[in-house]
C-alpha atoms as a PDB file:
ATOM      1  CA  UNK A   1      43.567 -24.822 -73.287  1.00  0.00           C
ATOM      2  CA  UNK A   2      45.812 -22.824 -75.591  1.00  0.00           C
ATOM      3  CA  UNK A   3      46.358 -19.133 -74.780  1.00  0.00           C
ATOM      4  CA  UNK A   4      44.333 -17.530 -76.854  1.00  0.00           C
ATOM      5  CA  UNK A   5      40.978 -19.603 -75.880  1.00  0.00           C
ATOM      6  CA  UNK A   6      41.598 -18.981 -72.357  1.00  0.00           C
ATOM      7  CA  UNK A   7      41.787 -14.733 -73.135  1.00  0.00           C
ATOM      8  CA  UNK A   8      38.238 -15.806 -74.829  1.00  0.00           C
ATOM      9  CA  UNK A   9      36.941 -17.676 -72.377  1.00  0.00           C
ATOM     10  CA  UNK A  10      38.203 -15.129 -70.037  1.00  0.00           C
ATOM     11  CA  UNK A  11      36.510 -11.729 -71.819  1.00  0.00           C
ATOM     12  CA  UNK A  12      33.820 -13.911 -72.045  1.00  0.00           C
ATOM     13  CA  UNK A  13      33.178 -14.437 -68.509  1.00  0.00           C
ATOM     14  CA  UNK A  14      34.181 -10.626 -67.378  1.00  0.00           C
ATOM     15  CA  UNK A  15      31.246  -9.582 -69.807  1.00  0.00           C
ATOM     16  CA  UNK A  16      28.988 -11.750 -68.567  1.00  0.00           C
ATOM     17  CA  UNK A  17      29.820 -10.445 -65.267  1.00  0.00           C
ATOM     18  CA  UNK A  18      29.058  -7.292 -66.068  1.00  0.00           C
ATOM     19  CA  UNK A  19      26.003  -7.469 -68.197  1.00  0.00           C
ATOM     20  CA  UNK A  20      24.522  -9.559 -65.056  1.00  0.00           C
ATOM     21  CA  UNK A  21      25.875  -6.688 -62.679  1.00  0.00           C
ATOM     22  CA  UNK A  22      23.807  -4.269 -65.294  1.00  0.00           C
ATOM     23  CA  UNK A  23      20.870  -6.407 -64.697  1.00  0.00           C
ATOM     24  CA  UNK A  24      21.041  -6.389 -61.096  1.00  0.00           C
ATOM     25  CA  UNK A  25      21.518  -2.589 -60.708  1.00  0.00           C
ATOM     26  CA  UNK A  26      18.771  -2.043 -63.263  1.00  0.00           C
ATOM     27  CA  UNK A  27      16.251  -4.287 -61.148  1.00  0.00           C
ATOM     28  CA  UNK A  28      16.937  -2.730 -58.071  1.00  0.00           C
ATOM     29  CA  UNK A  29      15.794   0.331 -59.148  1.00  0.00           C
ATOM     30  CA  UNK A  30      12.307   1.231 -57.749  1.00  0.00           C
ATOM     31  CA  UNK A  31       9.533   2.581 -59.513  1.00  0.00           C
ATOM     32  CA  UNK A  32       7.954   5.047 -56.872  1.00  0.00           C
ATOM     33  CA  UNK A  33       6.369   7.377 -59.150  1.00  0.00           C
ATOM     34  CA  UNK A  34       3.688   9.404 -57.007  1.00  0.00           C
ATOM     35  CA  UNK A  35       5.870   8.585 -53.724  1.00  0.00           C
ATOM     36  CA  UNK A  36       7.419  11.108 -51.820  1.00  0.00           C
ATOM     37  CA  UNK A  37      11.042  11.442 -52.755  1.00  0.00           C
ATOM     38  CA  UNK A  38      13.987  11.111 -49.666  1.00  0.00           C
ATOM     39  CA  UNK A  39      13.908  14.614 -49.313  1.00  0.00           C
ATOM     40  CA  UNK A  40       9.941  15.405 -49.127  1.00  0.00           C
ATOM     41  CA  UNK A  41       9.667  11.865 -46.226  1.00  0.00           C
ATOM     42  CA  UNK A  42      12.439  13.493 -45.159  1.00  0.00           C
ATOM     43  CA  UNK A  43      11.277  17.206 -44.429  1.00  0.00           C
ATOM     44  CA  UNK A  44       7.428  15.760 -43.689  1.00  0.00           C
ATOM     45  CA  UNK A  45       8.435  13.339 -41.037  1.00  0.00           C
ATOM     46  CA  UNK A  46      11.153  16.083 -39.106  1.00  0.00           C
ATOM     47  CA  UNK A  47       8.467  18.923 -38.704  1.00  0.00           C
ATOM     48  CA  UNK A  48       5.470  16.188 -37.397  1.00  0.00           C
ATOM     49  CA  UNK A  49       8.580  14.904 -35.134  1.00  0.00           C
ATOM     50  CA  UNK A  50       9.719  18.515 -33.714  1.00  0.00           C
ATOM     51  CA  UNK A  51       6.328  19.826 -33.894  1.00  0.00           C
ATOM     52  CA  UNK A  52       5.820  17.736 -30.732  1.00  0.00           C
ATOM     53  CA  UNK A  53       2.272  16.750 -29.401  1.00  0.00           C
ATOM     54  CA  UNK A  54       3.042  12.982 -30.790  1.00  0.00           C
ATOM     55  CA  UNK A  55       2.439  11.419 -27.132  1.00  0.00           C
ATOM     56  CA  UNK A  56       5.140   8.992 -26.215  1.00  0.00           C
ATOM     57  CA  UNK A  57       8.996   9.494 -25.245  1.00  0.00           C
ATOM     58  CA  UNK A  58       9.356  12.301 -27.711  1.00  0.00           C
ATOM     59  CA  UNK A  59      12.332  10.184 -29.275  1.00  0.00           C
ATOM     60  CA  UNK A  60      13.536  11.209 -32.971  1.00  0.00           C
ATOM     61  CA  UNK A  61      11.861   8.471 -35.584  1.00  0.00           C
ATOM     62  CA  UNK A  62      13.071   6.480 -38.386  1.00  0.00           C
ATOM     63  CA  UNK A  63      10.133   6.253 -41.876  1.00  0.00           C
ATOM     64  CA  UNK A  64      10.564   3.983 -44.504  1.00  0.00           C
ATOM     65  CA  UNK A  65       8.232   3.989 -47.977  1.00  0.00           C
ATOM     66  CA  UNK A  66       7.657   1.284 -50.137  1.00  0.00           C
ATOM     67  CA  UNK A  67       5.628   1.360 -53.598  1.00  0.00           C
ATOM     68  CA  UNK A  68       3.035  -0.997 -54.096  1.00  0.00           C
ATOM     69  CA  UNK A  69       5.428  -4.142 -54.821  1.00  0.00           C
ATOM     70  CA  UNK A  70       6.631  -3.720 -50.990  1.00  0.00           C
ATOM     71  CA  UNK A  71      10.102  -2.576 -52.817  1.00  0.00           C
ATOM     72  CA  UNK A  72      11.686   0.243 -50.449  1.00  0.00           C
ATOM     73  CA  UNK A  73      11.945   3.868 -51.868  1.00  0.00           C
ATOM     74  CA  UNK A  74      13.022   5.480 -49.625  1.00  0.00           C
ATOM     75  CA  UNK A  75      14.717   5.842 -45.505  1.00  0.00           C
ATOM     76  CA  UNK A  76      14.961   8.447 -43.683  1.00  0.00           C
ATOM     77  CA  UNK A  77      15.590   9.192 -40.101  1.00  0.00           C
ATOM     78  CA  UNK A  78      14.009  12.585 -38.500  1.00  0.00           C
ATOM     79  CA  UNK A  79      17.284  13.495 -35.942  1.00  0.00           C
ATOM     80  CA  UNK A  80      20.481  15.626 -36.710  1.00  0.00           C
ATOM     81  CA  UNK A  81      22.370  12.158 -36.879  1.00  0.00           C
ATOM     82  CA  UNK A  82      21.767   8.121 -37.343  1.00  0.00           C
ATOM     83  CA  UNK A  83      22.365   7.281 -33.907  1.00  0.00           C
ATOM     84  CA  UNK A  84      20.039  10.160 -32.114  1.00  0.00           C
ATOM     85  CA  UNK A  85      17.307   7.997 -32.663  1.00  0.00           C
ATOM     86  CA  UNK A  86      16.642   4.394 -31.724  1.00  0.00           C
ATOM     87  CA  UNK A  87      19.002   2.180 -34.570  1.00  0.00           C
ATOM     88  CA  UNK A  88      16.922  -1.153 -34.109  1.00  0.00           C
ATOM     89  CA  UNK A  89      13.611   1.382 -35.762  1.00  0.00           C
ATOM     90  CA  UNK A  90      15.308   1.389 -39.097  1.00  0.00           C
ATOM     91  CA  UNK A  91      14.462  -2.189 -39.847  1.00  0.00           C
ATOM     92  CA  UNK A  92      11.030  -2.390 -37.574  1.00  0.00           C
ATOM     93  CA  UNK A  93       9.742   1.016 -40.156  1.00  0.00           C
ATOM     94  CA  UNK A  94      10.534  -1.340 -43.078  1.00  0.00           C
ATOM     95  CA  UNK A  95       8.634  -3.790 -41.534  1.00  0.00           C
ATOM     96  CA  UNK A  96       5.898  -2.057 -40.876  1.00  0.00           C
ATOM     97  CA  UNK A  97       5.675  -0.343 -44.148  1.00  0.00           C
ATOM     98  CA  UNK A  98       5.769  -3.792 -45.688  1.00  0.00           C
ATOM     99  CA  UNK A  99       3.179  -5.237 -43.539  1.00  0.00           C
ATOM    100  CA  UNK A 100       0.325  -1.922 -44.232  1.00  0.00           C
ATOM    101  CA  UNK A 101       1.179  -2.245 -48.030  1.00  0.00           C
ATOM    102  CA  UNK A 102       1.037  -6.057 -48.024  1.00  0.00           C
ATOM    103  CA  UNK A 103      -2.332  -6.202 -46.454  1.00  0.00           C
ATOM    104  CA  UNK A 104      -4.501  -2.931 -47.314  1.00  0.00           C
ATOM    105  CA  UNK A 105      -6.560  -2.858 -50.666  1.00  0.00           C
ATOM    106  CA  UNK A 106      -8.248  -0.579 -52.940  1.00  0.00           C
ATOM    107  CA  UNK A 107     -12.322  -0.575 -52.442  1.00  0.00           C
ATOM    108  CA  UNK A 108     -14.433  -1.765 -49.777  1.00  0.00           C
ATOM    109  CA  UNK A 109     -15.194  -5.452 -48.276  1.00  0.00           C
ATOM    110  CA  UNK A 110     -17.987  -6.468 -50.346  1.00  0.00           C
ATOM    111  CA  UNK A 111     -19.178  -9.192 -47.173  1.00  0.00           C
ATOM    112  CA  UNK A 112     -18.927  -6.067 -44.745  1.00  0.00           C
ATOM    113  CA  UNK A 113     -18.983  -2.690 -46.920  1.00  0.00           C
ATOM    114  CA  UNK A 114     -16.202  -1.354 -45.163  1.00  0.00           C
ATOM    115  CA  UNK A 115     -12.840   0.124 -46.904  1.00  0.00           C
ATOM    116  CA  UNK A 116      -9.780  -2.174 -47.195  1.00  0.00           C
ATOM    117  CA  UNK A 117      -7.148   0.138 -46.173  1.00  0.00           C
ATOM    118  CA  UNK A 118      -5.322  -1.411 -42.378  1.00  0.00           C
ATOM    119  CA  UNK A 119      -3.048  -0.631 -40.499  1.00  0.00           C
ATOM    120  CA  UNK A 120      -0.398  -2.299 -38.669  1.00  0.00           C
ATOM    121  CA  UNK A 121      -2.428  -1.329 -35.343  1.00  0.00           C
ATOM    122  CA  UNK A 122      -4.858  -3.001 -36.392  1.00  0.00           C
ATOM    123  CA  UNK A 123      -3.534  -6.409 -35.847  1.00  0.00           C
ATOM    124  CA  UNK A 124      -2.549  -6.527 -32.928  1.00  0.00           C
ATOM    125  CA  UNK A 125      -5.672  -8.097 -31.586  1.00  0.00           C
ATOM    126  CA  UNK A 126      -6.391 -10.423 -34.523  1.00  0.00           C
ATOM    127  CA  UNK A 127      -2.985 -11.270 -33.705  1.00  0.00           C
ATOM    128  CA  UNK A 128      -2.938 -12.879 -30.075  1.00  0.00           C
ATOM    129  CA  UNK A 129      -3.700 -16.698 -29.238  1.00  0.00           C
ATOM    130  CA  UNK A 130      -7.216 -17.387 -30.616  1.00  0.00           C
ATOM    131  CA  UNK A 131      -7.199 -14.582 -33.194  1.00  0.00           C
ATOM    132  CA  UNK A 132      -7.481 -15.518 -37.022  1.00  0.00           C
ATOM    133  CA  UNK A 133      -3.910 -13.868 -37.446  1.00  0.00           C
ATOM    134  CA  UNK A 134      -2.139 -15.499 -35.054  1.00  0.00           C
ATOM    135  CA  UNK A 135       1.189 -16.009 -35.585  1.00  0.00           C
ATOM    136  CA  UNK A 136       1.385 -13.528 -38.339  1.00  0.00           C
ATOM    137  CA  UNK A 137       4.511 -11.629 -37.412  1.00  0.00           C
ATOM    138  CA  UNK A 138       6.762 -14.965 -38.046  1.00  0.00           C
ATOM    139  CA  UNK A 139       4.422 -15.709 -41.425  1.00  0.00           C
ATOM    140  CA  UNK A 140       6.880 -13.187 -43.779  1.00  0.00           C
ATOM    141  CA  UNK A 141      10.933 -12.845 -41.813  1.00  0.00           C
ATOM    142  CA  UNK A 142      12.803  -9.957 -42.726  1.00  0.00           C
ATOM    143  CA  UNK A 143      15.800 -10.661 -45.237  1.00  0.00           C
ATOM    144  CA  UNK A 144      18.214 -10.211 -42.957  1.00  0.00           C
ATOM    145  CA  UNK A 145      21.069 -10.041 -45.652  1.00  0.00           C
ATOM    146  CA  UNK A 146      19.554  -7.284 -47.246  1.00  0.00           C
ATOM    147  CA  UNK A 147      18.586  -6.131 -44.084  1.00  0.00           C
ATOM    148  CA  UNK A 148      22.200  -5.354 -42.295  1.00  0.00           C
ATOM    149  CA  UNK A 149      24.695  -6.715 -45.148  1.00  0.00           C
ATOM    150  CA  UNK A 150      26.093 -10.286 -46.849  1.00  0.00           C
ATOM    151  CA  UNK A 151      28.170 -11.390 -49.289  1.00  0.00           C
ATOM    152  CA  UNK A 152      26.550 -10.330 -52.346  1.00  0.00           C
ATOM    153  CA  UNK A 153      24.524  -7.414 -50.859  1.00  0.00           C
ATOM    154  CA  UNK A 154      25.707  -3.971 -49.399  1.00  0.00           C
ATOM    155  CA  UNK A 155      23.389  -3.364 -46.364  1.00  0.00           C
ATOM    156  CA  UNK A 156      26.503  -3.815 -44.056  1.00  0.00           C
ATOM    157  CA  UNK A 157      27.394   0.290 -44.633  1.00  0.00           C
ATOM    158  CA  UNK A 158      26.167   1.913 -41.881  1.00  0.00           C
ATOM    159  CA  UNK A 159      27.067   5.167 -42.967  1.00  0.00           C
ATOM    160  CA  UNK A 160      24.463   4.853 -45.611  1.00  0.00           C
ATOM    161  CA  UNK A 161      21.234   4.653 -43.728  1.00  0.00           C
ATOM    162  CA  UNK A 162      19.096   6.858 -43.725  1.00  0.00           C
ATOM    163  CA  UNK A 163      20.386   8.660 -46.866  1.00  0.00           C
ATOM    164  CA  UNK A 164      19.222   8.373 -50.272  1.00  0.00           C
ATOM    165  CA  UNK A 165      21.450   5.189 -50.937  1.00  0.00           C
ATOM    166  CA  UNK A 166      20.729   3.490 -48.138  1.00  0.00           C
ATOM    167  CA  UNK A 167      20.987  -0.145 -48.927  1.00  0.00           C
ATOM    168  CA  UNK A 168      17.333  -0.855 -48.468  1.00  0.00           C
ATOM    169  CA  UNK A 169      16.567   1.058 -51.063  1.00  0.00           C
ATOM    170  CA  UNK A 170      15.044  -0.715 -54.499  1.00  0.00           C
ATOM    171  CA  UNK A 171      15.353  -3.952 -52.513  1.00  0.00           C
ATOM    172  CA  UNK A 172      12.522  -6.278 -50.956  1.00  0.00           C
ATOM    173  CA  UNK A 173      13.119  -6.556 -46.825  1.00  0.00           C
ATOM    174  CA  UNK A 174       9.701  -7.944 -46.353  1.00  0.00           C
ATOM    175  CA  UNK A 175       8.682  -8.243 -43.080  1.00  0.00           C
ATOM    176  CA  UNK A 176       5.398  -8.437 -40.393  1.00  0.00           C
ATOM    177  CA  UNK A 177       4.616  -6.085 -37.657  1.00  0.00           C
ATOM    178  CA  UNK A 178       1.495  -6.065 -36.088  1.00  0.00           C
ATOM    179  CA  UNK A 179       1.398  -2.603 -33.776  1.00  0.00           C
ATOM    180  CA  UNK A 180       1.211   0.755 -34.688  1.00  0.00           C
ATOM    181  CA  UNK A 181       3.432   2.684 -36.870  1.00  0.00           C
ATOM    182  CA  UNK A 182       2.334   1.160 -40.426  1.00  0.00           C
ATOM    183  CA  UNK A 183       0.128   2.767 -42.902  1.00  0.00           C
ATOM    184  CA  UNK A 184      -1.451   2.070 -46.573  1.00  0.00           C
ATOM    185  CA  UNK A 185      -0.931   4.784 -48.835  1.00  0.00           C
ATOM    186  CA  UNK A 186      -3.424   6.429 -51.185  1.00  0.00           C
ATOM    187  CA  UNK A 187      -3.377   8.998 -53.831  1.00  0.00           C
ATOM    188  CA  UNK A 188      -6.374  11.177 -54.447  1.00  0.00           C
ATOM    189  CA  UNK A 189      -8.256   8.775 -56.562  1.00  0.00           C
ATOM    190  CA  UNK A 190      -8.264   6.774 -53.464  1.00  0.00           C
ATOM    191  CA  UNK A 191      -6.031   3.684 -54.766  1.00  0.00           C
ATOM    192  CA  UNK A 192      -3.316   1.852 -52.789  1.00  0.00           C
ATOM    193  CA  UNK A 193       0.023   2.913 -53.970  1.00  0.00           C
ATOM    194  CA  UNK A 194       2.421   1.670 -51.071  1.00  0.00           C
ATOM    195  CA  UNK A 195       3.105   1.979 -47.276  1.00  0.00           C
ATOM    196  CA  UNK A 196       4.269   4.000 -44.668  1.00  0.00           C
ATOM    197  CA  UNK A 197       6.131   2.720 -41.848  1.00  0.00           C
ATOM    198  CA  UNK A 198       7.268   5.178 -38.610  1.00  0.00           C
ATOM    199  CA  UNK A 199       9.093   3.631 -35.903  1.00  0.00           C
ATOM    200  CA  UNK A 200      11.474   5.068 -32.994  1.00  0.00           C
ATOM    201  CA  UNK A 201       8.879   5.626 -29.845  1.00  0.00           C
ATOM    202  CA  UNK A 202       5.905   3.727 -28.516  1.00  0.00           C
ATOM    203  CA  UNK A 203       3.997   1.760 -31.003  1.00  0.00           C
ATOM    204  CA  UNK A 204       0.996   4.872 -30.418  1.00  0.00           C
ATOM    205  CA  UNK A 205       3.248   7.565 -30.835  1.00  0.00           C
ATOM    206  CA  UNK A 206       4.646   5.891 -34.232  1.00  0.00           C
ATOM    207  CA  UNK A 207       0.998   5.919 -35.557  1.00  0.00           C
ATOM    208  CA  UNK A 208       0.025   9.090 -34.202  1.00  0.00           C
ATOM    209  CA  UNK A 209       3.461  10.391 -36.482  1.00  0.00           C
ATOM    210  CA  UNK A 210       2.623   7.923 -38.957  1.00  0.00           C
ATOM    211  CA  UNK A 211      -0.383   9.204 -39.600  1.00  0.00           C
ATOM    212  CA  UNK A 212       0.211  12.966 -39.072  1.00  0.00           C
ATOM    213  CA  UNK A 213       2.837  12.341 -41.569  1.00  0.00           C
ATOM    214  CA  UNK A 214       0.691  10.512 -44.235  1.00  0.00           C
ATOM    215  CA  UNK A 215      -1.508  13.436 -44.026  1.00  0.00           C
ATOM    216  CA  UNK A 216       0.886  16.277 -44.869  1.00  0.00           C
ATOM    217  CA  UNK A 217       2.248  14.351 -47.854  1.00  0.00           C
ATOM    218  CA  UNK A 218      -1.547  13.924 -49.581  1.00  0.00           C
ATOM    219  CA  UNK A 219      -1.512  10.005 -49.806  1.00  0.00           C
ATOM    220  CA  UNK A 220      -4.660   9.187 -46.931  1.00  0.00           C
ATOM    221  CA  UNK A 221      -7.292   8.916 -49.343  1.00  0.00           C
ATOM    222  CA  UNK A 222      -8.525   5.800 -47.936  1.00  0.00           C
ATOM    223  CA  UNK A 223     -11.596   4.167 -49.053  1.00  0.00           C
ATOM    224  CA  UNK A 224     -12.068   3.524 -45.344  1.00  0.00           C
ATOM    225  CA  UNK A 225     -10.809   0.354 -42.960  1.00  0.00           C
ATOM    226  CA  UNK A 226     -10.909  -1.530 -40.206  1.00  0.00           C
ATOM    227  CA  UNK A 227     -10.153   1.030 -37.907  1.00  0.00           C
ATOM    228  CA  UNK A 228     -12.168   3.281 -35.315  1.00  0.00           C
ATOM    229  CA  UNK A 229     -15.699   3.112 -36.345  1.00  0.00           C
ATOM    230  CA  UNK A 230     -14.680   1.047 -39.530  1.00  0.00           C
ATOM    231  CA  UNK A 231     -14.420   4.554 -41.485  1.00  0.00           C
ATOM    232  CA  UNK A 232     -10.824   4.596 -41.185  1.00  0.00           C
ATOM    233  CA  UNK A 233      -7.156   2.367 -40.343  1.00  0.00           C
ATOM    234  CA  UNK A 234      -6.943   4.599 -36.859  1.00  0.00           C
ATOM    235  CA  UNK A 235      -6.239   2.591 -33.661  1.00  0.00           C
ATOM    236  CA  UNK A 236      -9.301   0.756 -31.594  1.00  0.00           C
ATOM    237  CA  UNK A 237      -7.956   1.062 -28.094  1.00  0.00           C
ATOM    238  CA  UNK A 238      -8.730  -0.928 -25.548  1.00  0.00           C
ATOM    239  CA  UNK A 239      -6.499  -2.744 -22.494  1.00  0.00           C
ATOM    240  CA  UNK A 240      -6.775  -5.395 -23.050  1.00  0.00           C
ATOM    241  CA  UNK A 241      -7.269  -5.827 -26.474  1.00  0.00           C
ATOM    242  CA  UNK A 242      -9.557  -8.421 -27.483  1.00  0.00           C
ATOM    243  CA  UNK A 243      -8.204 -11.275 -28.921  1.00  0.00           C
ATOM    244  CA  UNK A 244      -9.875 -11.542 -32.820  1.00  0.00           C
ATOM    245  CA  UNK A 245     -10.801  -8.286 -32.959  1.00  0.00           C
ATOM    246  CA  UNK A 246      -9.099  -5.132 -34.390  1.00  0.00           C
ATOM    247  CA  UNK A 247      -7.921  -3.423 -30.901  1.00  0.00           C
ATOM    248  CA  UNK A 248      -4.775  -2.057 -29.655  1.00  0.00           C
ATOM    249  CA  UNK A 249      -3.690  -1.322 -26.370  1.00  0.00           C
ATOM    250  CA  UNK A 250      -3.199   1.948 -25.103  1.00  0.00           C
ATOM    251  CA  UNK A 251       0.475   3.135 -24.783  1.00  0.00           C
ATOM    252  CA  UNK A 252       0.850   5.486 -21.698  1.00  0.00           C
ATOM    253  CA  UNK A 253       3.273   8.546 -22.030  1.00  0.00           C
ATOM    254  CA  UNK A 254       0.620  10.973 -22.924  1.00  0.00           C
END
């Protein structure tokens, strides 16, 4: 190959790098339109955290969002710094946000005229040996590349996380959890828009925040679910929790 083909062939391939660069920054780019922005999780989830009456350990908590595609918008973490709460939530809030989007609906079960909206709570029961869902939490793995970093992926910075770049964000981390912490998100016409996910204490204390939280940013216009008295995704509790059914167990520490 003569010299001037190979400064061809070379321009050509450095353009075609970065047009497919382009491409790959412009597709990791969520569309969260009606979400709560970094700062507005951000400021909800710290005053539901410090406001206290939660139940549980009282521990600082990590919330992720996702839009309806189970693409992350946004991570945030509720303490003064990333490692004053517990590091491991970061991930298990994706999850969990992934898993309440993934499964809630808009409308009501036409076979049982109750709303569509669950939480991750709500699985645990359906989720033990001789429950429907059993096995459900290995049915959709978390990427783990996106997840904490790879070649090819920037999740390995953890001075990012939490913030508004952190590396989940506009990527897919999928994900199953199946105890509380997880919520669908509606807007006031009562249609799913994405998922909530709160993790950092016991799995009650995450939904009691979850939910707490959900409220003060205007997206828990369920159409109803599974939940207590099937007119909402709350926890069932009950120890133990029976297996094909809906419950949860209690978590102690108030």
């Amino acid at each position: 190959m003569d010299r001037r083909k190979l400064v061809t062939r070379t321009l050509e391939v450095v353009l075609l790098g970065g047009l497919m660069s382009a491409v790959t920054i412009a597709s990791a780019q969520p569309t969260c339109t009606g979400l709560p922005s970094h700062s507005a999780l951000k400021s909800a989830l710290r005053a539901v955290v410090t406001s206290g009456g939660n139940g549980g350990l009282g521990n600082h908590m990590w919330a992720t969002v996702v839009n309806r595609d189970g693409q992350v918008c946004a991570v945030v973490f509720s303490g003064a710094v990333r490692s004053g709460q517990w590091l491991l939530s970061r991930i298990i809030s994706a999850q969990k946000a992934n898993t309440a989007n993934g499964l809630s609906l808009n409308g009501v079960y036409p076979n049982l005229g109750i709303g569509r909206a669950i939480a991750t709570g709500n699985l645990y029961g359906v989720n033990l040996e001789g429950g429907n869902f059993f096995g459900l939490q290995h049915s959709n793995p978390v990427d783990t590349a996106v997840a904490y970093g790879a070649p090819g992926h920037v999740g390995g910075n953890p001075i990012q996380y939490g913030q508004r770049n952190d590396p989940l964000v506009g990527q897919f981390v999928g994900g199953v959890n199946v105890f509380g912490g997880g919520l669908g998100l509606y807007d006031e016409s009562s249609r799913a828009v994405g998922g909530l996910g709160v993790s950092g204490d016991t799995s009650c204390a995450d939904h009691i925040t979850a939910w707490i939280t959900r409220d003060a940013l205007g997206l828990d216009n369920i159409p109803g679910g599974v939940g207590d008295g099937f007119t909402n995704d709350n926890l069932i509790l009950n120890n133990p929790p029976t297996p094909n059914t809906f419950e949860h167990p209690p978590c102690g520490f108030n």
